[in-house]
PDB file of N, CA and C in Angstrom:
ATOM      1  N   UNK A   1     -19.387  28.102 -12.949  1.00  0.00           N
ATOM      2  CA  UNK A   1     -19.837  26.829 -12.474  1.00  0.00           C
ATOM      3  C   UNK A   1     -20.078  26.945 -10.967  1.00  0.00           C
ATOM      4  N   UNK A   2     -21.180  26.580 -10.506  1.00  0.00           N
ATOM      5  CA  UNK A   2     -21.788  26.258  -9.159  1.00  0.00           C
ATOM      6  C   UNK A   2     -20.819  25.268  -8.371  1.00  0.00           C
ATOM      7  N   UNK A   3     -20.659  25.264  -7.213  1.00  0.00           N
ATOM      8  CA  UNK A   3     -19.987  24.257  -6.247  1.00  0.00           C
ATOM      9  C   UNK A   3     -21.457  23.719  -5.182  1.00  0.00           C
ATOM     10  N   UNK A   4     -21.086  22.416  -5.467  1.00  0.00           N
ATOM     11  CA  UNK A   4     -22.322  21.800  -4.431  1.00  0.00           C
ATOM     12  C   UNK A   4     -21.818  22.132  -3.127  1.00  0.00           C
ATOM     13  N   UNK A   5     -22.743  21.927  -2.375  1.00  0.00           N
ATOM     14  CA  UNK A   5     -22.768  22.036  -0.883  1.00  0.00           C
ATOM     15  C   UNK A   5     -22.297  20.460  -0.201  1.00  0.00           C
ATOM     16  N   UNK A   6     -21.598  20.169   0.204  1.00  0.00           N
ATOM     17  CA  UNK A   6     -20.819  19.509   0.873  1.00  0.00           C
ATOM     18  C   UNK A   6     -21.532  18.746   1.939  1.00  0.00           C
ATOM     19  N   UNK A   7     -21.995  17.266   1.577  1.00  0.00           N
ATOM     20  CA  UNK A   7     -22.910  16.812   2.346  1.00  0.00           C
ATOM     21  C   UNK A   7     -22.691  17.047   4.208  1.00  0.00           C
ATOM     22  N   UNK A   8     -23.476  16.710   4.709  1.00  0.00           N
ATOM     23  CA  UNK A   8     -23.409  16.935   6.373  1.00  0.00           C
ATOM     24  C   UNK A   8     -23.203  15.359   6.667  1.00  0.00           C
ATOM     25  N   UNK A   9     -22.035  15.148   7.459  1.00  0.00           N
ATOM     26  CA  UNK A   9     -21.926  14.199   8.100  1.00  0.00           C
ATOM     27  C   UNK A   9     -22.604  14.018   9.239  1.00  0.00           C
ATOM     28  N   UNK A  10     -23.366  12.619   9.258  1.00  0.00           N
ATOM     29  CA  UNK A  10     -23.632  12.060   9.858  1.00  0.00           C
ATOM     30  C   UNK A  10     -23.348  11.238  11.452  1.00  0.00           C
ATOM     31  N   UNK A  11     -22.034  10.400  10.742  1.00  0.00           N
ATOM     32  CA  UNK A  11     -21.087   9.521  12.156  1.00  0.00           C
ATOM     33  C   UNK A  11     -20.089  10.330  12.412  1.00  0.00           C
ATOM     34  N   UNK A  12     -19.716  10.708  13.404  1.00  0.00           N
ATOM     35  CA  UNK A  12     -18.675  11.637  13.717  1.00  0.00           C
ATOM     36  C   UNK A  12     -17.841  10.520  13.628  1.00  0.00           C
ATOM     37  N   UNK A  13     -15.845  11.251  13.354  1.00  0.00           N
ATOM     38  CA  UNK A  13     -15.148  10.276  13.306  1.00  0.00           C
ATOM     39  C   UNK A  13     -14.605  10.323  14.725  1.00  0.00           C
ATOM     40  N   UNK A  14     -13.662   9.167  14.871  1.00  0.00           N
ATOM     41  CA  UNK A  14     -13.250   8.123  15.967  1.00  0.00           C
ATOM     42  C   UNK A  14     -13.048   9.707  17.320  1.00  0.00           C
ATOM     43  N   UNK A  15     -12.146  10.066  17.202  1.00  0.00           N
ATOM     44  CA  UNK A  15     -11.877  11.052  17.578  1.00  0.00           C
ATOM     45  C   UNK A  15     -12.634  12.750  18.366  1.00  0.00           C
ATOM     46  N   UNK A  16     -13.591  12.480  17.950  1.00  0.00           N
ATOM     47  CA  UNK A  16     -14.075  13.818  17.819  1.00  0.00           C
ATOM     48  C   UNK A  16     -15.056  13.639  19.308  1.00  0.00           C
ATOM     49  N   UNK A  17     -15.491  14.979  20.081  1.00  0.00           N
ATOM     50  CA  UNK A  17     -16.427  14.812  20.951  1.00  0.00           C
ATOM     51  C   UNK A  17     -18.008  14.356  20.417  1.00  0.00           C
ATOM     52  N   UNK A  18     -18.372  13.532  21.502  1.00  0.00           N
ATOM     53  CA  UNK A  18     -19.643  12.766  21.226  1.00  0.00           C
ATOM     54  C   UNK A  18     -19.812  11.620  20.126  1.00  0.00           C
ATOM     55  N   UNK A  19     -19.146  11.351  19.458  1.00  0.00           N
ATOM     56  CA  UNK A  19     -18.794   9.822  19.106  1.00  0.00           C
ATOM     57  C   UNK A  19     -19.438   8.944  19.192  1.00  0.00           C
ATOM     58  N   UNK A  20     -19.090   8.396  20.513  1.00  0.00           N
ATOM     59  CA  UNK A  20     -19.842   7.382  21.047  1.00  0.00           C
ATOM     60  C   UNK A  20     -20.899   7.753  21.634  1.00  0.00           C
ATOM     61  N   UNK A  21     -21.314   8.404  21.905  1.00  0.00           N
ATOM     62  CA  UNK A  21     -23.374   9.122  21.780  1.00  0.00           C
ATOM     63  C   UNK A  21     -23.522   8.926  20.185  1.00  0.00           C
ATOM     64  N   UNK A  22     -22.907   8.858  19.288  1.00  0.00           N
ATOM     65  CA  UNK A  22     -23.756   8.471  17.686  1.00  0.00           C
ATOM     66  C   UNK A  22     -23.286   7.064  17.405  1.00  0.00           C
ATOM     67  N   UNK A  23     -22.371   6.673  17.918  1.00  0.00           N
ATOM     68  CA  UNK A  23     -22.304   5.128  17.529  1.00  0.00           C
ATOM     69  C   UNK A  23     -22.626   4.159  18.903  1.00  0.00           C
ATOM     70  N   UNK A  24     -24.420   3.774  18.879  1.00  0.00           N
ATOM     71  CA  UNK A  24     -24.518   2.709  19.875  1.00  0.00           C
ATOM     72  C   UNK A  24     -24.126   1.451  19.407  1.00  0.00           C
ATOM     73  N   UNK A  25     -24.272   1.035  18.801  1.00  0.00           N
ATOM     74  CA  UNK A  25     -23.807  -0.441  18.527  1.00  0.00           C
ATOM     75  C   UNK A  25     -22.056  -0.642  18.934  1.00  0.00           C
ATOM     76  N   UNK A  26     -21.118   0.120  19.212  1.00  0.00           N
ATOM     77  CA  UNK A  26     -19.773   0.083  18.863  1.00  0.00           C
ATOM     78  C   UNK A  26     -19.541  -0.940  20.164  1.00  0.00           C
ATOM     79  N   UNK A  27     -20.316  -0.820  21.208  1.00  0.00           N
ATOM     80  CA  UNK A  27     -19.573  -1.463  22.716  1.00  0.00           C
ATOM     81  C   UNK A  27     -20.454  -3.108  22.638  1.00  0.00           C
ATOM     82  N   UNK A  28     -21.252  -3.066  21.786  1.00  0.00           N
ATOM     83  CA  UNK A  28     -21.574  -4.663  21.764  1.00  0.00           C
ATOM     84  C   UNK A  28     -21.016  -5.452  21.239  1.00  0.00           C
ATOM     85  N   UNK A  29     -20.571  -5.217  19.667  1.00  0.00           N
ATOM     86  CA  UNK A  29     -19.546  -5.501  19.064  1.00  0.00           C
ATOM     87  C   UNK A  29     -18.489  -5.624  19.382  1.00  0.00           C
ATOM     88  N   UNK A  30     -17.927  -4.846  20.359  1.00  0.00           N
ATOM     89  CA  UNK A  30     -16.464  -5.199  20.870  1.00  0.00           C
ATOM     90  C   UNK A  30     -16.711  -5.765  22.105  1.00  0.00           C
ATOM     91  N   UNK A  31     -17.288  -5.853  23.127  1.00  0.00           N
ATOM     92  CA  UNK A  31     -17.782  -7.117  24.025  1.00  0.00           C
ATOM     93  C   UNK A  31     -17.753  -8.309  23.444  1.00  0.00           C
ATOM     94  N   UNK A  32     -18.520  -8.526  22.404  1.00  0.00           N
ATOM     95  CA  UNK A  32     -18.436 -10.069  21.833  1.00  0.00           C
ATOM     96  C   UNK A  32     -17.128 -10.711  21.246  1.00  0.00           C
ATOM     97  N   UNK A  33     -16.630  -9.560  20.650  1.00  0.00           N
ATOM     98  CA  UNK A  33     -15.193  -9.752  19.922  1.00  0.00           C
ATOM     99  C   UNK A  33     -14.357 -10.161  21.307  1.00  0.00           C
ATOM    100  N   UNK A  34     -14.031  -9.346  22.501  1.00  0.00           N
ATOM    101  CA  UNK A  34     -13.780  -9.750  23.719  1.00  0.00           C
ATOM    102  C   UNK A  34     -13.908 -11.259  24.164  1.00  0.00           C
ATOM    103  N   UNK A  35     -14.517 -11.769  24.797  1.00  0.00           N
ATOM    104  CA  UNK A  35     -15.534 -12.650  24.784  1.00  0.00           C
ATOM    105  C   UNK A  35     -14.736 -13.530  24.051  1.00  0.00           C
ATOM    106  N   UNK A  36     -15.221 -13.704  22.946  1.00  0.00           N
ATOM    107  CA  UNK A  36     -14.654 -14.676  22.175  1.00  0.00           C
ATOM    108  C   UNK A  36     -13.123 -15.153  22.247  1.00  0.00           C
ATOM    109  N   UNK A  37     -12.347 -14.023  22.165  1.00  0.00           N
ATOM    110  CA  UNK A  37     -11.164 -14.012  22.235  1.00  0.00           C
ATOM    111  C   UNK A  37     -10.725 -14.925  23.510  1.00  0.00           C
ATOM    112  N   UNK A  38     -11.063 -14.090  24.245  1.00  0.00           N
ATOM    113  CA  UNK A  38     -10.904 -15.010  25.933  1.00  0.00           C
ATOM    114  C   UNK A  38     -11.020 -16.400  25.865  1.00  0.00           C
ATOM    115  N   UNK A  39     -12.135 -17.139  25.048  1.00  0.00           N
ATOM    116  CA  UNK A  39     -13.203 -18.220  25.020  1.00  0.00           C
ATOM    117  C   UNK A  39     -11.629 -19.216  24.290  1.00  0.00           C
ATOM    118  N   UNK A  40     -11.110 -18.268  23.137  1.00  0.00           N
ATOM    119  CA  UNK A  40     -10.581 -18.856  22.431  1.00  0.00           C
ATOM    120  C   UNK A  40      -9.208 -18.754  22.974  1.00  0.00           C
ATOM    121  N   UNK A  41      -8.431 -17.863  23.509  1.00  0.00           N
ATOM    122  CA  UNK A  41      -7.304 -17.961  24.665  1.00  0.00           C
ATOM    123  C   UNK A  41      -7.545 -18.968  25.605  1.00  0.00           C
ATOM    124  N   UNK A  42      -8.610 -19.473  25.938  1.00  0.00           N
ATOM    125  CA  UNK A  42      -9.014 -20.340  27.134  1.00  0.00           C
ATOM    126  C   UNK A  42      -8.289 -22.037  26.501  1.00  0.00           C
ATOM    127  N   UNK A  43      -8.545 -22.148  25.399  1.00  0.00           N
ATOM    128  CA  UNK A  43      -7.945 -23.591  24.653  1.00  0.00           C
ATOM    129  C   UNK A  43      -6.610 -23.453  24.687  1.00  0.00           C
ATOM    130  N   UNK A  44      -6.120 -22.543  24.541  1.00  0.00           N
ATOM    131  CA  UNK A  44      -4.589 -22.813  24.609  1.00  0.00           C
ATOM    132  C   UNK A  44      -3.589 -22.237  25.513  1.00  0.00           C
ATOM    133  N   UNK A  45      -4.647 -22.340  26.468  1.00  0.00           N
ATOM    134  CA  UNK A  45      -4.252 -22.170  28.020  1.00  0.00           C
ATOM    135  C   UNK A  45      -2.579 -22.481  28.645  1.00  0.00           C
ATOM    136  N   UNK A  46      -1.591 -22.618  29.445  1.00  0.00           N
ATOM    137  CA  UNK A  46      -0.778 -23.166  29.445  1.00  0.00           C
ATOM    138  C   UNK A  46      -0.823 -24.312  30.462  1.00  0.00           C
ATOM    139  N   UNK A  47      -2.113 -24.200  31.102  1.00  0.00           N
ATOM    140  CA  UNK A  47      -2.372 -25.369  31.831  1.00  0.00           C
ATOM    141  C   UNK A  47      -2.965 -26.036  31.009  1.00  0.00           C
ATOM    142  N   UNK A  48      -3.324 -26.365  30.200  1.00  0.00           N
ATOM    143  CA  UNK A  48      -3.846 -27.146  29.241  1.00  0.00           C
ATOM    144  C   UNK A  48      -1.936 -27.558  28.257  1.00  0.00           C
ATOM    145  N   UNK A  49      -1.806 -26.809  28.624  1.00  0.00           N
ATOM    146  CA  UNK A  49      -0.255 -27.258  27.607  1.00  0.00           C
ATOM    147  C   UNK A  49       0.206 -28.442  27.224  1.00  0.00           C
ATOM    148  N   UNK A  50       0.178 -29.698  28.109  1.00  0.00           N
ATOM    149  CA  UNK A  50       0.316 -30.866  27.491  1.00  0.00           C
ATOM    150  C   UNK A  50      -0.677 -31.603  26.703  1.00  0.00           C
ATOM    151  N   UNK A  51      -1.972 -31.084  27.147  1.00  0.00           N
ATOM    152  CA  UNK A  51      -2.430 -31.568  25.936  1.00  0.00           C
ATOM    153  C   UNK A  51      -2.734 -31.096  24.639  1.00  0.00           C
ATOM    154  N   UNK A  52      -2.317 -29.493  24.861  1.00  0.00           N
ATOM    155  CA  UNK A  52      -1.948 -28.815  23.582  1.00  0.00           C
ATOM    156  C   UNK A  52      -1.113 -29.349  22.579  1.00  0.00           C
ATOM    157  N   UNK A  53       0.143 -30.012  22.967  1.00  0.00           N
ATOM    158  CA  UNK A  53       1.603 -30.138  22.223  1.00  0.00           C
ATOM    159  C   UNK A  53       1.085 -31.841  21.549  1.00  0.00           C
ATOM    160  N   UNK A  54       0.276 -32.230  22.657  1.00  0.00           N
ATOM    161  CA  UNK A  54      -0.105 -33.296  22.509  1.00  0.00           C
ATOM    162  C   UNK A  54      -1.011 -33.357  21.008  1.00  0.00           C
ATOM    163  N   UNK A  55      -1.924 -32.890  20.855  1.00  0.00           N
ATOM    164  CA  UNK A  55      -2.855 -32.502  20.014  1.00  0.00           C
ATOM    165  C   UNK A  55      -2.130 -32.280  18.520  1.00  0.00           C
ATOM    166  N   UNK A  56      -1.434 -31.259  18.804  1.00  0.00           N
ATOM    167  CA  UNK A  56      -0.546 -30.513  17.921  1.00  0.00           C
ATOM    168  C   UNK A  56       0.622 -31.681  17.146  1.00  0.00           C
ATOM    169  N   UNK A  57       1.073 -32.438  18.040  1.00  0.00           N
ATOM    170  CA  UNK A  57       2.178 -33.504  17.769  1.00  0.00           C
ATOM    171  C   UNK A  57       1.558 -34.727  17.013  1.00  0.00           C
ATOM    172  N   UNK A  58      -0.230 -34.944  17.180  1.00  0.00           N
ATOM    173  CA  UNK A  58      -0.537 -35.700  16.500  1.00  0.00           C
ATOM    174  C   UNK A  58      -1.172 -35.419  15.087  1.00  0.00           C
ATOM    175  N   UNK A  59      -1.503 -34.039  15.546  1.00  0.00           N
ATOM    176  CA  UNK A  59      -2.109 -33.629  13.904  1.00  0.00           C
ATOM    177  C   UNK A  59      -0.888 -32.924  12.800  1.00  0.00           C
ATOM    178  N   UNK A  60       0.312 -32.939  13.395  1.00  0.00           N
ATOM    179  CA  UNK A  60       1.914 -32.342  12.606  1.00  0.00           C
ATOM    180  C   UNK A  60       2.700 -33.693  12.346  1.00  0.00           C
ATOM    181  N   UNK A  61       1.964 -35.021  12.873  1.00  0.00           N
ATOM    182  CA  UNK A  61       2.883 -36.135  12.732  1.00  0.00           C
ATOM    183  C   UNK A  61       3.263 -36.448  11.301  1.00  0.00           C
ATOM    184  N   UNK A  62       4.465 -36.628  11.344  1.00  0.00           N
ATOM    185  CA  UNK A  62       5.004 -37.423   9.774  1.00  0.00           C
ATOM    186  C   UNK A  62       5.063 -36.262   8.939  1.00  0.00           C
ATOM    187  N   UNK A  63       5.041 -34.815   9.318  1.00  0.00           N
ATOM    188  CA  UNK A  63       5.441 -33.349   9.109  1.00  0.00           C
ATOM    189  C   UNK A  63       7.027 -33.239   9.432  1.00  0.00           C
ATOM    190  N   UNK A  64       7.921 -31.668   8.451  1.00  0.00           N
ATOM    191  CA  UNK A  64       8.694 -31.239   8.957  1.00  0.00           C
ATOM    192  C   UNK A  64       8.268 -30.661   9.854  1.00  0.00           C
ATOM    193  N   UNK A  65       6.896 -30.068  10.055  1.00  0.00           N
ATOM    194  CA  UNK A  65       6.549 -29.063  11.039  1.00  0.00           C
ATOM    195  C   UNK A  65       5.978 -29.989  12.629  1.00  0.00           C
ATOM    196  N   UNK A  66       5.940 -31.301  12.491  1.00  0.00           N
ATOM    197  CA  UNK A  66       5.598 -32.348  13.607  1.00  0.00           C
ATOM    198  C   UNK A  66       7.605 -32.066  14.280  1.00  0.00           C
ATOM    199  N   UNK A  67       8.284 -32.580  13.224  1.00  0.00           N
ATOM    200  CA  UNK A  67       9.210 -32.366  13.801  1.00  0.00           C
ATOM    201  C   UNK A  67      10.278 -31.626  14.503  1.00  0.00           C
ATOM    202  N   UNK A  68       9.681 -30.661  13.850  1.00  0.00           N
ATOM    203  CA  UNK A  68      10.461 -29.611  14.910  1.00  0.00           C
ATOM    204  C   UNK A  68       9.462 -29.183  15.767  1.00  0.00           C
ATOM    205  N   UNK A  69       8.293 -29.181  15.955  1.00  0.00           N
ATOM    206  CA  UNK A  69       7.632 -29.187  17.058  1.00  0.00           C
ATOM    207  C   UNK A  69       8.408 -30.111  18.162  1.00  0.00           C
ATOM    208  N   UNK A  70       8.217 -31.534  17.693  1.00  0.00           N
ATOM    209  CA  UNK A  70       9.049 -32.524  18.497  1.00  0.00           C
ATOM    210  C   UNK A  70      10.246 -32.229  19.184  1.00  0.00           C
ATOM    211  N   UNK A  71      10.784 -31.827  18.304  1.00  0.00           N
ATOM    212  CA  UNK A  71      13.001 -31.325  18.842  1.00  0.00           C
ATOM    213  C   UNK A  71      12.828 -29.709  19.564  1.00  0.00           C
ATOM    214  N   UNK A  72      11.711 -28.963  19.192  1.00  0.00           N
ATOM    215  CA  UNK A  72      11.675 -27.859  19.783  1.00  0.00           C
ATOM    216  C   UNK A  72      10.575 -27.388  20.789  1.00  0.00           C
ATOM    217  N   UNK A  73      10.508 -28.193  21.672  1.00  0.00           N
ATOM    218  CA  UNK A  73       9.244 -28.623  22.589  1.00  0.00           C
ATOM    219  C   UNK A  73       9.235 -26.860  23.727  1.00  0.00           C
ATOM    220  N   UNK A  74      10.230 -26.756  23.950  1.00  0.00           N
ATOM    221  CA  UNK A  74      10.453 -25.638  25.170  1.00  0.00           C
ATOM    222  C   UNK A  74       9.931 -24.081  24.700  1.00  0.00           C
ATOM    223  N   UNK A  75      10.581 -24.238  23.027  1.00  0.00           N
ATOM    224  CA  UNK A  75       9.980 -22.893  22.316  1.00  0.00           C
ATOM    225  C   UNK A  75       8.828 -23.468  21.989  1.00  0.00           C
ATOM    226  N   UNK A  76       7.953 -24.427  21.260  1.00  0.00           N
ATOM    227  CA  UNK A  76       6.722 -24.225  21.822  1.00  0.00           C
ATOM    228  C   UNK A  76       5.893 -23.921  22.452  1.00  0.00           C
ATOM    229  N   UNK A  77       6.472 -24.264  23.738  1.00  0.00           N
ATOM    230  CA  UNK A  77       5.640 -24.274  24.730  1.00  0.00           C
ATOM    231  C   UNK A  77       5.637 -23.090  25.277  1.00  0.00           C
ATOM    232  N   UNK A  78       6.820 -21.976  24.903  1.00  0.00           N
ATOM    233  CA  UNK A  78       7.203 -20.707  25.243  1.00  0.00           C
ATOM    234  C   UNK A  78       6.242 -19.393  24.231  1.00  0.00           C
ATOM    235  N   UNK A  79       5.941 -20.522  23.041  1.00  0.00           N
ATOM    236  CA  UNK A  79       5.287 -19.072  21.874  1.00  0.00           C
ATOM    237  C   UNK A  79       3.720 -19.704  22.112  1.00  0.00           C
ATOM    238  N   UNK A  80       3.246 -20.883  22.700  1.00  0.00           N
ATOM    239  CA  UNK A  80       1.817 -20.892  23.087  1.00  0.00           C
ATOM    240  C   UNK A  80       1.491 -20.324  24.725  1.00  0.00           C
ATOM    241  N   UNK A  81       2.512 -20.186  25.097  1.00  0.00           N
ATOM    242  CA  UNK A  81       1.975 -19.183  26.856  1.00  0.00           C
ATOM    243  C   UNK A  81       1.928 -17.669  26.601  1.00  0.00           C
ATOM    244  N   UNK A  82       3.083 -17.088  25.482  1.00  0.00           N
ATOM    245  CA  UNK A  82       3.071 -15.845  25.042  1.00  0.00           C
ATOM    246  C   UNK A  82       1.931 -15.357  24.245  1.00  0.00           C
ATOM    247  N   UNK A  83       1.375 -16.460  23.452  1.00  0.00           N
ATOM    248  CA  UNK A  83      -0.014 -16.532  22.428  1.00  0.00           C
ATOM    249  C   UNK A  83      -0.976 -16.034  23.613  1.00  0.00           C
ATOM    250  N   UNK A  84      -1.342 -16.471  24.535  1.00  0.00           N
ATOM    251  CA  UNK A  84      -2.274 -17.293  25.459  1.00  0.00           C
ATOM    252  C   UNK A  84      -2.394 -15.890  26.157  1.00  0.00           C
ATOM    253  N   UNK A  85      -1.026 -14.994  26.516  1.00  0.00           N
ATOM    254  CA  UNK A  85      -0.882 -14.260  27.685  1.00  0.00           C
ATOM    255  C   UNK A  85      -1.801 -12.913  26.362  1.00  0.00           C
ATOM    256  N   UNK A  86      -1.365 -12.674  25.131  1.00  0.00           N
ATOM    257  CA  UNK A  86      -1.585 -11.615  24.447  1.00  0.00           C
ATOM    258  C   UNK A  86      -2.856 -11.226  23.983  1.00  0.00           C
ATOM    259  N   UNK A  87      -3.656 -13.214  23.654  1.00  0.00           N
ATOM    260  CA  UNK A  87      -4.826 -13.299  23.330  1.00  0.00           C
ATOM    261  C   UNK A  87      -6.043 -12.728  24.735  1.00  0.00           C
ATOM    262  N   UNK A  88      -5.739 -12.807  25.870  1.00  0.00           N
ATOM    263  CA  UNK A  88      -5.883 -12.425  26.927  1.00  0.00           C
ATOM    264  C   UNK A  88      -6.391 -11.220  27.549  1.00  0.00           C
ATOM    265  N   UNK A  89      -5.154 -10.817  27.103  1.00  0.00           N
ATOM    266  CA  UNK A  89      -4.757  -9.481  27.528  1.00  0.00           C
ATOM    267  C   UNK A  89      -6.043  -8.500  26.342  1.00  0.00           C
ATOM    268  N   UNK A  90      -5.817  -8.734  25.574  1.00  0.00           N
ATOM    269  CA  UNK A  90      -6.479  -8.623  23.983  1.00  0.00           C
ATOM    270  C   UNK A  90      -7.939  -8.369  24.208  1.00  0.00           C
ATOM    271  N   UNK A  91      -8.551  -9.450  24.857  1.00  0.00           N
ATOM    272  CA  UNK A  91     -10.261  -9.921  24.909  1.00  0.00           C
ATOM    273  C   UNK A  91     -10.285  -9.367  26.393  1.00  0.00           C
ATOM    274  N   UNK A  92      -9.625  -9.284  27.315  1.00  0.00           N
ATOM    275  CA  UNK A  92     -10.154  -8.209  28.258  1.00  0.00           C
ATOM    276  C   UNK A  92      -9.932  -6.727  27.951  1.00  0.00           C
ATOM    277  N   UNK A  93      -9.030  -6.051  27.007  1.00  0.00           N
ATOM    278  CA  UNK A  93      -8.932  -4.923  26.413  1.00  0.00           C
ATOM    279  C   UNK A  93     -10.108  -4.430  25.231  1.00  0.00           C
ATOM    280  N   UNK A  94     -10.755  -5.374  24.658  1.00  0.00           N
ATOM    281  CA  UNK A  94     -12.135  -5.457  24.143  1.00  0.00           C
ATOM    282  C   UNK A  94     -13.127  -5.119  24.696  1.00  0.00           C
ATOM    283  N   UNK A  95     -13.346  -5.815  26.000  1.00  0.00           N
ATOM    284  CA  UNK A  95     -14.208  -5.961  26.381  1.00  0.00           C
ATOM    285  C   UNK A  95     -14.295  -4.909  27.213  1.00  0.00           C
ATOM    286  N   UNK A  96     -13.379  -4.503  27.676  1.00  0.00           N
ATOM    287  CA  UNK A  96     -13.452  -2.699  28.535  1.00  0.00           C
ATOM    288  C   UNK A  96     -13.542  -1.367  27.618  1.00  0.00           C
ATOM    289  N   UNK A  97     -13.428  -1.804  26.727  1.00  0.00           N
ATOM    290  CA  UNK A  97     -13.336  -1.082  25.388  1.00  0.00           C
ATOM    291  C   UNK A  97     -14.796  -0.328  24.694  1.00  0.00           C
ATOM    292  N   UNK A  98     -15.723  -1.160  25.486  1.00  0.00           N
ATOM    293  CA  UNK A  98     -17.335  -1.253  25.011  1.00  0.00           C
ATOM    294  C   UNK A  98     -18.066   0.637  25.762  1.00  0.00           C
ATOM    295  N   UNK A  99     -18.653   0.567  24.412  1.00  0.00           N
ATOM    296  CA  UNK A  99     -19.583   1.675  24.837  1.00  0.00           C
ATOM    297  C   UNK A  99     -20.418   2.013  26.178  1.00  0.00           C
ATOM    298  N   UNK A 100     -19.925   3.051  26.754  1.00  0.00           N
ATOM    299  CA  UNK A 100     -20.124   3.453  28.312  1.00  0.00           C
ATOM    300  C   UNK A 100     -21.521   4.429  28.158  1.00  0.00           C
ATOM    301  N   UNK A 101     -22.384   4.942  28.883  1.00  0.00           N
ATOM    302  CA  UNK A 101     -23.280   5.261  28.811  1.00  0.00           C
ATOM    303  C   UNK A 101     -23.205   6.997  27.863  1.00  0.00           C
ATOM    304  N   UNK A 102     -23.991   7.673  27.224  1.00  0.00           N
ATOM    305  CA  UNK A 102     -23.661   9.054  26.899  1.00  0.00           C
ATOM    306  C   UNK A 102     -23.550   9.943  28.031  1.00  0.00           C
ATOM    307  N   UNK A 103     -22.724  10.938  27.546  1.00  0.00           N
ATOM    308  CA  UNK A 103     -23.377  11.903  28.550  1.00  0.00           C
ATOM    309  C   UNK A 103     -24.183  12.796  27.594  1.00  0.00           C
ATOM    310  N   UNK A 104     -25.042  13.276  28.694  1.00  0.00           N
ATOM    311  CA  UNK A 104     -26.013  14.359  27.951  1.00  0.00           C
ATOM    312  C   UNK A 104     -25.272  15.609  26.866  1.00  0.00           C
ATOM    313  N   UNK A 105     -25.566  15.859  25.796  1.00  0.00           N
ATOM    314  CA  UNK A 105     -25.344  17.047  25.633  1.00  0.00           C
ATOM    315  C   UNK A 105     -23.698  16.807  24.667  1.00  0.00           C
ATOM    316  N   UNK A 106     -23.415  15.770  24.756  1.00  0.00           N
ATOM    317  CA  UNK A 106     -22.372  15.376  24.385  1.00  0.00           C
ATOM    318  C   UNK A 106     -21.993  15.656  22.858  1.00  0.00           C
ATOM    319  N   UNK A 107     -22.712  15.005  22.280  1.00  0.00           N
ATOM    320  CA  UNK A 107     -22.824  15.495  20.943  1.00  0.00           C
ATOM    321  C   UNK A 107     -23.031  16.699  20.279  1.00  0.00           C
ATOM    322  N   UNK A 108     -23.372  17.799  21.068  1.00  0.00           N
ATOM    323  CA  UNK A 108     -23.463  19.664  20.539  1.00  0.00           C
ATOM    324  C   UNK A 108     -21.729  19.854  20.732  1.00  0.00           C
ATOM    325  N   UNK A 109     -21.703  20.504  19.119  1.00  0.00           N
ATOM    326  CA  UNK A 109     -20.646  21.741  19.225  1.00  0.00           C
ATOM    327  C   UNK A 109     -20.426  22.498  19.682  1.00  0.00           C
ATOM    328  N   UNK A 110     -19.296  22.739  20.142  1.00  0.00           N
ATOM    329  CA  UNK A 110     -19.380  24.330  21.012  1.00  0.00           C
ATOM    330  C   UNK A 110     -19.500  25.001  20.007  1.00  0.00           C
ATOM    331  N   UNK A 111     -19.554  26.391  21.036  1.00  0.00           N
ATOM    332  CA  UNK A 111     -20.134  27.618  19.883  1.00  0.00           C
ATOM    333  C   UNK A 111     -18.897  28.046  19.377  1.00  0.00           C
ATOM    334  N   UNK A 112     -17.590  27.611  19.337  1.00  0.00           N
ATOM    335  CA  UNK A 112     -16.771  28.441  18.096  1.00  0.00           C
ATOM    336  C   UNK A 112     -17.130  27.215  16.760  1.00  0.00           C
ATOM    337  N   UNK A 113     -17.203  26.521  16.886  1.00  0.00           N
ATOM    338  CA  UNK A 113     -17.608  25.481  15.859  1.00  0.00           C
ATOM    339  C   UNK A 113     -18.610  25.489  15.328  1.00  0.00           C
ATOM    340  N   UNK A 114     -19.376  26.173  15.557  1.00  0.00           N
ATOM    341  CA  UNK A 114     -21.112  26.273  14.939  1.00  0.00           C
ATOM    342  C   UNK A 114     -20.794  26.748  13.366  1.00  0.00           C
ATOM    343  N   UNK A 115     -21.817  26.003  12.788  1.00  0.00           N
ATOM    344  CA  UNK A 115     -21.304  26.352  11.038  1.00  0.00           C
ATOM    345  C   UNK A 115     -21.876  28.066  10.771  1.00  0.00           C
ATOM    346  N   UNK A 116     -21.290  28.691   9.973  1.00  0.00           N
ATOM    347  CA  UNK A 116     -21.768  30.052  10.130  1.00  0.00           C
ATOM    348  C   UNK A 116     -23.110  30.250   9.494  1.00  0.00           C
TER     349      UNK A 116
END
């Protein structure tokens, strides 16, 4: 029995030299994902915080979960600045994350790697 020949990959994986010279799309996609994140860290800001709890206290009202929001106001307000700081941190780590220009030449194997 014959053995097929083993297709040729195409996308190099994550890892490997030249990468990102075969995947252009990868740094737009994670810019926007960025971006967004930030956009959406931006609402639950901790300067915005009272009217966060505020918000939160009226749409949890007549809830167990209104109420311990209510009785537990300080840890709230402690796991939406920690939210806020991670979501943050997160969408500027995205967004630096984005595909940087190639360098030339990037994508050739060296010559111990050349298929025989």
């Amino acid at each position: 029995m014959t053995r097929l020949a083993e297709p040729k990959r195409l996308v190099r994986a994550e890892g490997e030299p030249g990468a990102a010279a075969t995947n252009p799309d990868r740094g737009r996609g994670s810019r926007r994902r960025g971006v967004l994140t930030i956009v959406g860290a931006f609402v639950i800001c901790p300067c915005h915080l009272p009217v966060t709890l505020t918000v939160l206290g009226l749409a949890l009202g007549g809830t167990a979960a209104g109420v311990f929001l209510r009785s537990h106001l300080l840890l709230a307000g402690t796991v939406i600045t920690v939210t806020w700081a991670a979501l943050t941190w997160r969408g500027w780590w995205l967004m630096r994350r984005g595909g940087s220009c190639p360098v030339p030449g990037a994508d050739r194997r060296p010559w111990w790697r050349l298929p025989s």
